[in-house]
PDB file of N, CA and C in Angstrom:
ATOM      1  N   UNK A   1     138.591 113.004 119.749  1.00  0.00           N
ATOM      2  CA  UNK A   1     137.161 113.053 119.932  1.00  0.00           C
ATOM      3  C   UNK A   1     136.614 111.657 120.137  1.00  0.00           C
ATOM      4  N   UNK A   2     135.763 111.809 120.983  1.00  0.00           N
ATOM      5  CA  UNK A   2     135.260 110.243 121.342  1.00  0.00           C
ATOM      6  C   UNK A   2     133.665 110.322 120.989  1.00  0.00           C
ATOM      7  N   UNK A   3     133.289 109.264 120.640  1.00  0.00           N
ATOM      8  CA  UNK A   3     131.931 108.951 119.922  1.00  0.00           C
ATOM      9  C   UNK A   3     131.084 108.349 121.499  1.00  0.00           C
ATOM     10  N   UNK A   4     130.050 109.499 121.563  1.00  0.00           N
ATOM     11  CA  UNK A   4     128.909 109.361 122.272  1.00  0.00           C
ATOM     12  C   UNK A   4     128.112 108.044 122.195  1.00  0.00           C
ATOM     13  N   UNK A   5     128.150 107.318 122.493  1.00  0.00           N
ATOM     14  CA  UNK A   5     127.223 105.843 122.468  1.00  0.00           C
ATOM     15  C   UNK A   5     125.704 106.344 123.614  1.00  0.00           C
ATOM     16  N   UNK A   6     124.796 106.051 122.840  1.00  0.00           N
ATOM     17  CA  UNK A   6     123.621 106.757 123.281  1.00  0.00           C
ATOM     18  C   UNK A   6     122.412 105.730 122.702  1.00  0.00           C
ATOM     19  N   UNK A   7     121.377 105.297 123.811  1.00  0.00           N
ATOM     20  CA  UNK A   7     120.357 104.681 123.108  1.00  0.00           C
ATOM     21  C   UNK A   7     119.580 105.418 122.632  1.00  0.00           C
ATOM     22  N   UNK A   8     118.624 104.561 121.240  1.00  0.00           N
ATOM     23  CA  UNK A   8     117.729 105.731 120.837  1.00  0.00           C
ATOM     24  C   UNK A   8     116.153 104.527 120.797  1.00  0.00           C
ATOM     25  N   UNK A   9     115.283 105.067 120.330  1.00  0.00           N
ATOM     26  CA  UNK A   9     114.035 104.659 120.573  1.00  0.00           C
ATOM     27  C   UNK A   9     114.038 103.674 118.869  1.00  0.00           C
ATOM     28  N   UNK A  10     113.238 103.205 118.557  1.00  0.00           N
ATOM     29  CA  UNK A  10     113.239 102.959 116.965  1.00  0.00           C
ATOM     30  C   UNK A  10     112.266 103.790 116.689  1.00  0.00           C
ATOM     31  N   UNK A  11     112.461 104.280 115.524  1.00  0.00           N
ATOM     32  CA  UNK A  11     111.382 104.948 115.018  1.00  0.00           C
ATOM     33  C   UNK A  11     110.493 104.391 114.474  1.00  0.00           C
ATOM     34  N   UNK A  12     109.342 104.282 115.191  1.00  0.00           N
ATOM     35  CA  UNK A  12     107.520 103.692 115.120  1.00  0.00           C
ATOM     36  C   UNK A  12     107.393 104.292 116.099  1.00  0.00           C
ATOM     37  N   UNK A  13     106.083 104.901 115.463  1.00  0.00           N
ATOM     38  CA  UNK A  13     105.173 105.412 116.510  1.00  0.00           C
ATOM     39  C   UNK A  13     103.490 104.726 115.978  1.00  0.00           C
ATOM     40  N   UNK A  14     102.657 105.126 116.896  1.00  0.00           N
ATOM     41  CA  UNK A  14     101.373 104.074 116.907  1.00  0.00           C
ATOM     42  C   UNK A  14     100.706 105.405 116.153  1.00  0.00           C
ATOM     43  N   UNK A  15      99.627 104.821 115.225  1.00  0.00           N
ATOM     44  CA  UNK A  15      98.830 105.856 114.745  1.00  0.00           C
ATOM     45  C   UNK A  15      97.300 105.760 115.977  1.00  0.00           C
ATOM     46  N   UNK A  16      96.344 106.253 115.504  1.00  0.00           N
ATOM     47  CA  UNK A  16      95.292 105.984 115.929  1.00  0.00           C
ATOM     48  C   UNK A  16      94.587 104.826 116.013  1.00  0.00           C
ATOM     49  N   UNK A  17      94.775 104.270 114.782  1.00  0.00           N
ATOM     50  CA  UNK A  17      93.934 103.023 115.091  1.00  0.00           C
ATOM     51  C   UNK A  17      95.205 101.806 115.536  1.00  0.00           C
ATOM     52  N   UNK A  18      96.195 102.441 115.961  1.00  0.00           N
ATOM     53  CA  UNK A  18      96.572 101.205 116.507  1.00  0.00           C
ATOM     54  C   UNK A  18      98.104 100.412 115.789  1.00  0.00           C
ATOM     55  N   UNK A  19      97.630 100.928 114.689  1.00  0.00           N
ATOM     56  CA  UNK A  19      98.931 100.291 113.747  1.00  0.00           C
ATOM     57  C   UNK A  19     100.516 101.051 113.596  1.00  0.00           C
ATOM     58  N   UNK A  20     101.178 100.359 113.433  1.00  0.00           N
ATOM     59  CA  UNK A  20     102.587 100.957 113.970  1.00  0.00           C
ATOM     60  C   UNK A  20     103.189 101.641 112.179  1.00  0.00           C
ATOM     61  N   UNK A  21     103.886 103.000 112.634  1.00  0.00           N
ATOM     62  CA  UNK A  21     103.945 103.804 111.550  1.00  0.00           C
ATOM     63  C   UNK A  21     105.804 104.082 111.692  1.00  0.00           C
ATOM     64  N   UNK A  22     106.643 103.939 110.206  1.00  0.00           N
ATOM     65  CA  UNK A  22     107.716 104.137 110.145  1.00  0.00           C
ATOM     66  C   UNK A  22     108.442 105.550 110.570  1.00  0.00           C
ATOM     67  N   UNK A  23     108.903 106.231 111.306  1.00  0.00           N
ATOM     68  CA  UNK A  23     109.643 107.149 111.185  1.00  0.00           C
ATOM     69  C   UNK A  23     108.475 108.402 111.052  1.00  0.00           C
ATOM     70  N   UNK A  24     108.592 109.706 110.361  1.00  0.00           N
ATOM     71  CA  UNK A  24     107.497 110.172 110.657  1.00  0.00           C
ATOM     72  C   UNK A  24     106.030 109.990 108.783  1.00  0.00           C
ATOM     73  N   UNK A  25     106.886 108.757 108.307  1.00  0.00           N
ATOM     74  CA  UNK A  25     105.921 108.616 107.349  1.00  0.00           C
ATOM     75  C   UNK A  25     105.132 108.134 107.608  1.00  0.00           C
ATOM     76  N   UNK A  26     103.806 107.669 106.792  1.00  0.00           N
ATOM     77  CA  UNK A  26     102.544 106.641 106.860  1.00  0.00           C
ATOM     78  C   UNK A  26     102.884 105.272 107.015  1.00  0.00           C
ATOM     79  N   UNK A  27     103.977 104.873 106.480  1.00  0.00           N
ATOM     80  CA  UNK A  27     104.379 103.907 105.767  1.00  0.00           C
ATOM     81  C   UNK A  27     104.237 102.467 107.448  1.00  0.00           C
ATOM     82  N   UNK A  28     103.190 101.645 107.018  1.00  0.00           N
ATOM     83  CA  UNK A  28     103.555 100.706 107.959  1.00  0.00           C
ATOM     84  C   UNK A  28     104.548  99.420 108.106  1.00  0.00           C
ATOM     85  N   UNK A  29     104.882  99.565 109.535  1.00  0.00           N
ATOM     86  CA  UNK A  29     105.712  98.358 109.396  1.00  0.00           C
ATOM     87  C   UNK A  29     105.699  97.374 109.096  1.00  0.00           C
ATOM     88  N   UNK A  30     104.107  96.737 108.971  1.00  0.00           N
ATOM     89  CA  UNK A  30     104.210  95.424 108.164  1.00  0.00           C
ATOM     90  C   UNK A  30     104.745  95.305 106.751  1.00  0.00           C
ATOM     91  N   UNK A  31     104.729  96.346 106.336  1.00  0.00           N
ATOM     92  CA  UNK A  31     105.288  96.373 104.922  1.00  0.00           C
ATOM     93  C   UNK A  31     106.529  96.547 105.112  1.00  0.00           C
ATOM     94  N   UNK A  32     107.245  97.142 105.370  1.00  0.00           N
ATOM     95  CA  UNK A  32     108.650  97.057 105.657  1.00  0.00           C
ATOM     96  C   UNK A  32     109.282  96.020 106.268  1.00  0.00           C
ATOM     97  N   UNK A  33     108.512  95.326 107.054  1.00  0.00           N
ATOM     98  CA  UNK A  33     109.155  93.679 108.264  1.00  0.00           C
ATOM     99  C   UNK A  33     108.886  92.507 106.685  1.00  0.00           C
ATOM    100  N   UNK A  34     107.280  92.548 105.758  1.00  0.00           N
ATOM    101  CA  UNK A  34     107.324  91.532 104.991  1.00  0.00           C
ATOM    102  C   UNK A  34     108.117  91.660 103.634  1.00  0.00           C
ATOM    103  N   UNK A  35     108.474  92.876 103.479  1.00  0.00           N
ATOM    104  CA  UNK A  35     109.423  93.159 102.207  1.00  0.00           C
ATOM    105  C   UNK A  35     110.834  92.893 102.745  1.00  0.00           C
ATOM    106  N   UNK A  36     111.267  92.810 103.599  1.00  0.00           N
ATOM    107  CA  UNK A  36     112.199  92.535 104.332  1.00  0.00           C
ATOM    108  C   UNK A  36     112.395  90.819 104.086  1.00  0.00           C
ATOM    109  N   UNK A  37     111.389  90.299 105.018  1.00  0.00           N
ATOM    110  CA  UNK A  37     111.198  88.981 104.807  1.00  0.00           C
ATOM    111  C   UNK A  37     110.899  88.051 103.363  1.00  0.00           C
ATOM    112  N   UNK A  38     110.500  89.074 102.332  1.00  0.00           N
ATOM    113  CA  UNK A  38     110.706  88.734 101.046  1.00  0.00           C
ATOM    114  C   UNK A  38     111.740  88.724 100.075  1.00  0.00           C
ATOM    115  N   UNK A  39     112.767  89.362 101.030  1.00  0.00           N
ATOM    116  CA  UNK A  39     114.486  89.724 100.204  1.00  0.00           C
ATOM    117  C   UNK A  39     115.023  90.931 100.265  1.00  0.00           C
ATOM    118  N   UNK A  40     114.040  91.586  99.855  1.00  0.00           N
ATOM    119  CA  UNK A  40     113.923  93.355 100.065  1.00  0.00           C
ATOM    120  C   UNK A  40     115.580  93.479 100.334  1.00  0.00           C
ATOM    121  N   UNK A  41     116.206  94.339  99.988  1.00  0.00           N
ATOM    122  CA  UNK A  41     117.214  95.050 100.720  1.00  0.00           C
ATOM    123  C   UNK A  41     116.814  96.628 101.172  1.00  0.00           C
ATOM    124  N   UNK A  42     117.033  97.362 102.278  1.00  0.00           N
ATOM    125  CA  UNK A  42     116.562  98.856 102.804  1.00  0.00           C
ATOM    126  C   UNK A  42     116.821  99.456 101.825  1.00  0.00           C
ATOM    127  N   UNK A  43     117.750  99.515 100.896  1.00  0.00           N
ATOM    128  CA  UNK A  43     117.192 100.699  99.566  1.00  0.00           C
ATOM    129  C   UNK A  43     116.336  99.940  98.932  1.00  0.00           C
ATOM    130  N   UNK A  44     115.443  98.693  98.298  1.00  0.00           N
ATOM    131  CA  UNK A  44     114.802  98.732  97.752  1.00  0.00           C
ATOM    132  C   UNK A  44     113.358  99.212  98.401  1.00  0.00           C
ATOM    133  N   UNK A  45     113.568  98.828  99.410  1.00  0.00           N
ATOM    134  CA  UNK A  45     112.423  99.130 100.751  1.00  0.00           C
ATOM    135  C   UNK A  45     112.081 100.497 100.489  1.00  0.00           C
ATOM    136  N   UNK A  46     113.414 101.540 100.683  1.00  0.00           N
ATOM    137  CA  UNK A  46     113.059 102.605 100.262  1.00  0.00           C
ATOM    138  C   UNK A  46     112.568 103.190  99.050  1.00  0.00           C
ATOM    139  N   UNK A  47     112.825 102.170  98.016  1.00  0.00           N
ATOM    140  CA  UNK A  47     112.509 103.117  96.403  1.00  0.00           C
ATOM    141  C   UNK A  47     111.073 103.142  96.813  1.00  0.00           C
ATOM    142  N   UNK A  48     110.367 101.626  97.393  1.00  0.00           N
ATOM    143  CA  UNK A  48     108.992 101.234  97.221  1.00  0.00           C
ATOM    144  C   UNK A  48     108.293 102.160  97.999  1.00  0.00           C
ATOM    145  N   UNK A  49     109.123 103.000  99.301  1.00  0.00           N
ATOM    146  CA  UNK A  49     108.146 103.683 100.063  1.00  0.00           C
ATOM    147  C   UNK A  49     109.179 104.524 100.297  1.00  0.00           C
ATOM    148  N   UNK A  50     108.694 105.703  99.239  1.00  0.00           N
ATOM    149  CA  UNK A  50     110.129 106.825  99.353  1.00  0.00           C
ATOM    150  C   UNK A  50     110.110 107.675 100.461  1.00  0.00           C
ATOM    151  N   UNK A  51     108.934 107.976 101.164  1.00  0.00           N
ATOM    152  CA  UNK A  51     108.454 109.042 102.184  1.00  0.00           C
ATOM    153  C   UNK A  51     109.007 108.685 103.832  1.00  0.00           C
ATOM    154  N   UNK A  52     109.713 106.900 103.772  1.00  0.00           N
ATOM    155  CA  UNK A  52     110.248 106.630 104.693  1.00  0.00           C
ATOM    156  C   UNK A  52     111.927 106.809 104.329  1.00  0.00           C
ATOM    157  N   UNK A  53     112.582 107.149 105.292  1.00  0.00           N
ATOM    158  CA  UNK A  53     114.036 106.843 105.585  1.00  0.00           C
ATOM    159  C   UNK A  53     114.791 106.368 105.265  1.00  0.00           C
ATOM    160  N   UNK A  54     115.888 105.973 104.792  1.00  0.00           N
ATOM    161  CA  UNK A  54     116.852 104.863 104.651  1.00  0.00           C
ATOM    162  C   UNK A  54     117.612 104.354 106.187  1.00  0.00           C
ATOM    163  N   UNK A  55     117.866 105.506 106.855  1.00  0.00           N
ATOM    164  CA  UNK A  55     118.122 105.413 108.265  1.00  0.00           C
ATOM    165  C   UNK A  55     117.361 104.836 109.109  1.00  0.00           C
ATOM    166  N   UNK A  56     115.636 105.034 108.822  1.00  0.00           N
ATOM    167  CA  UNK A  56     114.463 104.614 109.381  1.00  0.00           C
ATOM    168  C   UNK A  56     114.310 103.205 109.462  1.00  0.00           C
ATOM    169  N   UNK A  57     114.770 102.659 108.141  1.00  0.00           N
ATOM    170  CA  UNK A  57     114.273 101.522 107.361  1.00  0.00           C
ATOM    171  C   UNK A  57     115.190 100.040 107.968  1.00  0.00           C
ATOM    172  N   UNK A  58     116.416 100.828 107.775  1.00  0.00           N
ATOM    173  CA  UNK A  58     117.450 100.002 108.763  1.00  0.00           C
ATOM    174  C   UNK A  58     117.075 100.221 110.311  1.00  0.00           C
ATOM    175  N   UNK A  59     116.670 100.717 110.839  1.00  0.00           N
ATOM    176  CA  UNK A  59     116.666 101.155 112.078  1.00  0.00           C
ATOM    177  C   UNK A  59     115.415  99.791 112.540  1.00  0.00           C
ATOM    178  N   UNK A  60     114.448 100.383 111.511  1.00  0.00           N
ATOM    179  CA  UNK A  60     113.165  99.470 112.202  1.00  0.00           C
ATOM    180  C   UNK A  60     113.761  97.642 111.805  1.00  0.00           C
ATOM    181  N   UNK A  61     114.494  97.397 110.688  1.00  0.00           N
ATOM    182  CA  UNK A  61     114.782  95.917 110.395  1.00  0.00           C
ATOM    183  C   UNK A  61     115.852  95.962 111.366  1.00  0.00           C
ATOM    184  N   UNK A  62     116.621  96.290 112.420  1.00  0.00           N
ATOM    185  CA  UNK A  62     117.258  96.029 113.503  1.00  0.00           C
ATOM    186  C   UNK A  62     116.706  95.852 114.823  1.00  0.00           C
ATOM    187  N   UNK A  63     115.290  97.019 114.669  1.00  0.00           N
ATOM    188  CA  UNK A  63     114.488  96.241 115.924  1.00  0.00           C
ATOM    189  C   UNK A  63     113.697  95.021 115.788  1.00  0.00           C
ATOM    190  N   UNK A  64     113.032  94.901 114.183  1.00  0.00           N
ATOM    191  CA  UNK A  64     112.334  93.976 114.088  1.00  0.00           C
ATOM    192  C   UNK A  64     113.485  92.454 114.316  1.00  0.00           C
ATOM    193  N   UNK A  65     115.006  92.306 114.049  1.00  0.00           N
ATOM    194  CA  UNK A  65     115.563  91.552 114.347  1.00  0.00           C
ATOM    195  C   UNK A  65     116.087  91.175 115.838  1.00  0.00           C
ATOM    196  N   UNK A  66     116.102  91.885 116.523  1.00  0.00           N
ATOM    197  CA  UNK A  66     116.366  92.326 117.486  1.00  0.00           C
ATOM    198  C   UNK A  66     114.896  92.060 118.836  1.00  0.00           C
ATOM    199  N   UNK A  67     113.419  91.880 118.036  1.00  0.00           N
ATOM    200  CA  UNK A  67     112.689  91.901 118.748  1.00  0.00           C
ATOM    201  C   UNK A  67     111.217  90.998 117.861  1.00  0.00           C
ATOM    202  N   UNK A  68     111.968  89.994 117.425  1.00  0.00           N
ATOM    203  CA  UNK A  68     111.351  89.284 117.010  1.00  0.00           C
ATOM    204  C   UNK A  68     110.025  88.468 117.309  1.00  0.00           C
ATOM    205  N   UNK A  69     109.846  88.349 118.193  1.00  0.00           N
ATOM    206  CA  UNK A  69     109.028  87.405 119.028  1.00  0.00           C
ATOM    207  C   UNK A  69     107.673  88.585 118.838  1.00  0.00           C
ATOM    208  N   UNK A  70     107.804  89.450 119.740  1.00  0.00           N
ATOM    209  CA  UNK A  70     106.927  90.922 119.885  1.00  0.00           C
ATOM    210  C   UNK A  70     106.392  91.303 118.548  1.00  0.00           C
ATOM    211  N   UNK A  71     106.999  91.537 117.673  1.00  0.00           N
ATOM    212  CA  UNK A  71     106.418  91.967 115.941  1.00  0.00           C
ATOM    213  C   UNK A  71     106.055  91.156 115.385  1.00  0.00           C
ATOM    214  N   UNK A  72     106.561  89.354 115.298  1.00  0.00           N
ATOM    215  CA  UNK A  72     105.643  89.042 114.695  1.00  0.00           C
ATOM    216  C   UNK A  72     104.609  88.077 115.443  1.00  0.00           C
ATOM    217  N   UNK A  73     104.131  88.927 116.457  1.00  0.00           N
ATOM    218  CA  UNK A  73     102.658  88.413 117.453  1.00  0.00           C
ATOM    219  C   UNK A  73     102.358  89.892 116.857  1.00  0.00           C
ATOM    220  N   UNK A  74     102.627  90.834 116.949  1.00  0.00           N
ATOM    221  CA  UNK A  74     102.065  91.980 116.129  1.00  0.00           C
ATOM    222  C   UNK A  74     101.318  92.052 115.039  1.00  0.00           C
ATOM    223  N   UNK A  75     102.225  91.363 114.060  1.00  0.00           N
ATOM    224  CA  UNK A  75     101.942  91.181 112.965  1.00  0.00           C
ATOM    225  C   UNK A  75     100.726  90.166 112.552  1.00  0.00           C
ATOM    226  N   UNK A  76     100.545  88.969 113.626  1.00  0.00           N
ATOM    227  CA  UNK A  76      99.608  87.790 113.923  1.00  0.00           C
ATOM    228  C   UNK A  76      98.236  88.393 113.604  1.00  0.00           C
ATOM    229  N   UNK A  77      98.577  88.901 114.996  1.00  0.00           N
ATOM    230  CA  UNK A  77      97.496  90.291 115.675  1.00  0.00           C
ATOM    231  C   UNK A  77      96.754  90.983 114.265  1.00  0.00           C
ATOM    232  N   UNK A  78      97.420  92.180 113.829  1.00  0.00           N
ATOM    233  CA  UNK A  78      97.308  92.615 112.797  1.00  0.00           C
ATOM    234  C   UNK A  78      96.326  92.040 111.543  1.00  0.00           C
ATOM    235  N   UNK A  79      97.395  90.823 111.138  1.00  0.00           N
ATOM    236  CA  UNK A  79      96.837  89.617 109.853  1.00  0.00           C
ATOM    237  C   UNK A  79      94.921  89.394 110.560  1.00  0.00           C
ATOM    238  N   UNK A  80      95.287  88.666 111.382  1.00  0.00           N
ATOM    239  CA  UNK A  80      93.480  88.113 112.020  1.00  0.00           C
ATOM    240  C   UNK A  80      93.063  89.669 111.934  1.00  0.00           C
ATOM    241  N   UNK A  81      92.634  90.620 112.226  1.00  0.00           N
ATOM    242  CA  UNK A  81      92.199  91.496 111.949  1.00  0.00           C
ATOM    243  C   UNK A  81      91.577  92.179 111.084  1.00  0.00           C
ATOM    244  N   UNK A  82      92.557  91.903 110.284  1.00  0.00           N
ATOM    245  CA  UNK A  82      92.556  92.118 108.631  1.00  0.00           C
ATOM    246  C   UNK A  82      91.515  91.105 108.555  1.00  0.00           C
ATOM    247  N   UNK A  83      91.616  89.780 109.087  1.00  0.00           N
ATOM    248  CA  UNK A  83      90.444  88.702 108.329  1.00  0.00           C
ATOM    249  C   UNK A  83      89.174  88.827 109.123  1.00  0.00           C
ATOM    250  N   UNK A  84      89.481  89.613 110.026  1.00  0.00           N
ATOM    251  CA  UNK A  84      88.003  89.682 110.728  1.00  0.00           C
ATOM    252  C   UNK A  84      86.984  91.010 110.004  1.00  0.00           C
ATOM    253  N   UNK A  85      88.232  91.950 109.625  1.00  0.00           N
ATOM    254  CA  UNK A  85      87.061  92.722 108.410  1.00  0.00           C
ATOM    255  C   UNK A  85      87.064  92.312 107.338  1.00  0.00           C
ATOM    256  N   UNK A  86      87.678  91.902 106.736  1.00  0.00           N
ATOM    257  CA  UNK A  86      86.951  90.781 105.313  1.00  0.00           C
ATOM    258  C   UNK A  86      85.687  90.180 105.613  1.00  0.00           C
ATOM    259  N   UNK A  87      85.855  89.318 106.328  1.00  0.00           N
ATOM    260  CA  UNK A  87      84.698  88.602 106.640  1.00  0.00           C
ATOM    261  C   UNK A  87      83.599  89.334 107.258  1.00  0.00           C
ATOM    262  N   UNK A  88      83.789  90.042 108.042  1.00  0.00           N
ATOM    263  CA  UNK A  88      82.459  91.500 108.049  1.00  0.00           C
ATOM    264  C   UNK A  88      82.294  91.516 106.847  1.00  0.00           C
ATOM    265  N   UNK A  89      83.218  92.217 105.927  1.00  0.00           N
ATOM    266  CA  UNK A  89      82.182  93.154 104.954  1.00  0.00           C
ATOM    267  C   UNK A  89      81.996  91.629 104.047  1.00  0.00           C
ATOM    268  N   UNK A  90      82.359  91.224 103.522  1.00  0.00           N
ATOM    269  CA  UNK A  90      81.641  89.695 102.952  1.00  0.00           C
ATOM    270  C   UNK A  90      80.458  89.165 103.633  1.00  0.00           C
ATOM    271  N   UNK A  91      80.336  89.476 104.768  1.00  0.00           N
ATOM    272  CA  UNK A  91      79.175  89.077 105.186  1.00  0.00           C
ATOM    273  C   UNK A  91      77.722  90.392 104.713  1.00  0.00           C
ATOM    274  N   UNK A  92      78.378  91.419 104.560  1.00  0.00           N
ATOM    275  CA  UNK A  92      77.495  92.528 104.816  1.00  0.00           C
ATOM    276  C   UNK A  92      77.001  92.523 103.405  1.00  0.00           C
ATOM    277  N   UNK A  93      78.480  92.619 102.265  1.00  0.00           N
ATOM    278  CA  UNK A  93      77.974  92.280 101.164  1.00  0.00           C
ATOM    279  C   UNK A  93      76.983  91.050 100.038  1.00  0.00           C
ATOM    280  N   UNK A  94      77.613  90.082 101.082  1.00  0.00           N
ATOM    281  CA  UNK A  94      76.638  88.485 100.607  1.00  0.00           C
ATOM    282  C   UNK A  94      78.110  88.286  99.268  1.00  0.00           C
ATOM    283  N   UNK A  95      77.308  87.241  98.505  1.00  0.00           N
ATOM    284  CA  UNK A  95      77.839  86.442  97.240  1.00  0.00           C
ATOM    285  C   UNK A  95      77.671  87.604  96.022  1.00  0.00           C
ATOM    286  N   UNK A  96      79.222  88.121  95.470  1.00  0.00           N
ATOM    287  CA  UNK A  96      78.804  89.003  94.387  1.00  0.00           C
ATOM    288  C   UNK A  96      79.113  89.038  93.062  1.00  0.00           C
ATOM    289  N   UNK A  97      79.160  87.235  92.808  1.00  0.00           N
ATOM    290  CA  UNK A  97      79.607  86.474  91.575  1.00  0.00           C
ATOM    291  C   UNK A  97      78.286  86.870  90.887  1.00  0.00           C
ATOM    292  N   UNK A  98      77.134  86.531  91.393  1.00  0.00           N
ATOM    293  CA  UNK A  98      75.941  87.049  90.658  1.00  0.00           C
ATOM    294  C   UNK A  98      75.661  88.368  89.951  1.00  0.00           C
ATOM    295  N   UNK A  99      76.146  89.281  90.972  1.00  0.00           N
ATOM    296  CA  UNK A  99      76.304  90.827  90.236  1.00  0.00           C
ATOM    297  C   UNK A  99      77.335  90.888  89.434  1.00  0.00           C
ATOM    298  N   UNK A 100      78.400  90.251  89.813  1.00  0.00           N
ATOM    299  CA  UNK A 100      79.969  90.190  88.188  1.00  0.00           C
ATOM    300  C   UNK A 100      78.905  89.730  87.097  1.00  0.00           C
ATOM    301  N   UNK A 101      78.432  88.630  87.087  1.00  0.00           N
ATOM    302  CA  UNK A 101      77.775  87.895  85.868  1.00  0.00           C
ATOM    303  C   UNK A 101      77.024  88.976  85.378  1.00  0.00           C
ATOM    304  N   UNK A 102      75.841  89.462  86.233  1.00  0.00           N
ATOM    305  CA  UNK A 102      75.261  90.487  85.001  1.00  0.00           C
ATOM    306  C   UNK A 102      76.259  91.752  84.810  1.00  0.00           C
ATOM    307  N   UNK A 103      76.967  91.777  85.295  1.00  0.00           N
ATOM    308  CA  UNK A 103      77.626  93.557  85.063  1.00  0.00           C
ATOM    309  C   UNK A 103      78.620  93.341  83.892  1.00  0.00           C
ATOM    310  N   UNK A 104      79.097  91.850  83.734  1.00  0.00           N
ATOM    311  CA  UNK A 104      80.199  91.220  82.581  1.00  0.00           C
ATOM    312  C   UNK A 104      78.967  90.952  81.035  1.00  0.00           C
ATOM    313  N   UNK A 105      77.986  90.431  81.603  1.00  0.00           N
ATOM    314  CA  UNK A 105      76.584  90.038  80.310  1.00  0.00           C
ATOM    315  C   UNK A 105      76.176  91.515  80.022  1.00  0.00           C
ATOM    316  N   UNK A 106      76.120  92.824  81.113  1.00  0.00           N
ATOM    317  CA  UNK A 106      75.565  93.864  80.585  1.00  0.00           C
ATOM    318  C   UNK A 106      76.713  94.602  79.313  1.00  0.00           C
ATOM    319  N   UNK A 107      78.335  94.385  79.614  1.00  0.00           N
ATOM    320  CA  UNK A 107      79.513  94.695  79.159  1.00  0.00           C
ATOM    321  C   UNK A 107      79.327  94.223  77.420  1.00  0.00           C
ATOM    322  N   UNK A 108      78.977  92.901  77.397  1.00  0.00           N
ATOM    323  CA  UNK A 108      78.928  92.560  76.219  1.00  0.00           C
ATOM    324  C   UNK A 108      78.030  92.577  75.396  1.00  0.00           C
ATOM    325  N   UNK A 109      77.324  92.814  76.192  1.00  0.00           N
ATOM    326  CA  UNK A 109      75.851  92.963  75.158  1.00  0.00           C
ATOM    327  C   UNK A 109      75.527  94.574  75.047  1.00  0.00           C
ATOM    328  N   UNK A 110      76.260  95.703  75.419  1.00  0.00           N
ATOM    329  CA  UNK A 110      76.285  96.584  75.422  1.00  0.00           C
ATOM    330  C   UNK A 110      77.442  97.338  74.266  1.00  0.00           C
TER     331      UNK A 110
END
């Protein structure tokens, strides 16, 4: 018997808003590429996000090695994003050290 050699796709697919999703869990790849990049080994990857793969998990840290350049401009992408709604809602909210102070003075004096 001879072994079929066959390409396959990695498993990510794009959700709606855009962000890339493991296998058919929620679980995004930035979390899996920076737990990776933090030591992570794919079973610990998996304990942390059980709803993804072990097959998945390796699969996506072979494309992310494999396609380095592309994921982490992804990931760039992604990060600024993230800081562009912070800074929305910080803006929307204002300074809310003032409201900690009384909500911590209402705590104790209560």
């Amino acid at each position: 018997m001879g072994i079929v050699l066959q390409s396959e796709a990695p498993p990510l697919h794009e959700d709606a808003s855009g962000a890339l999703r493991v296998g058919s869990s929620r679980v995004l790849v930035e979390l899996v590429i920076r737990a990776f990049q933090d030591g992570a080994t794919p079973e610990a990857i998996v304990q942390r996000y059980p709803t993804a793969t072990l097959a998945d998990i390796y699969a996506v840290i072979a494309y992310y090695l494999r396609h380095r350049q592309e994921l982490d401009a992804y990931l760039a992408a992604r990060e600024q994003r993230a800081q562009d709604v912070r800074q929305r809602i910080e803006r929307h909210q204002g300074d809310l050290a003032d409201l900690r102070r009384r909500i911590l003075a209402r705590q104790r004096s209560g």
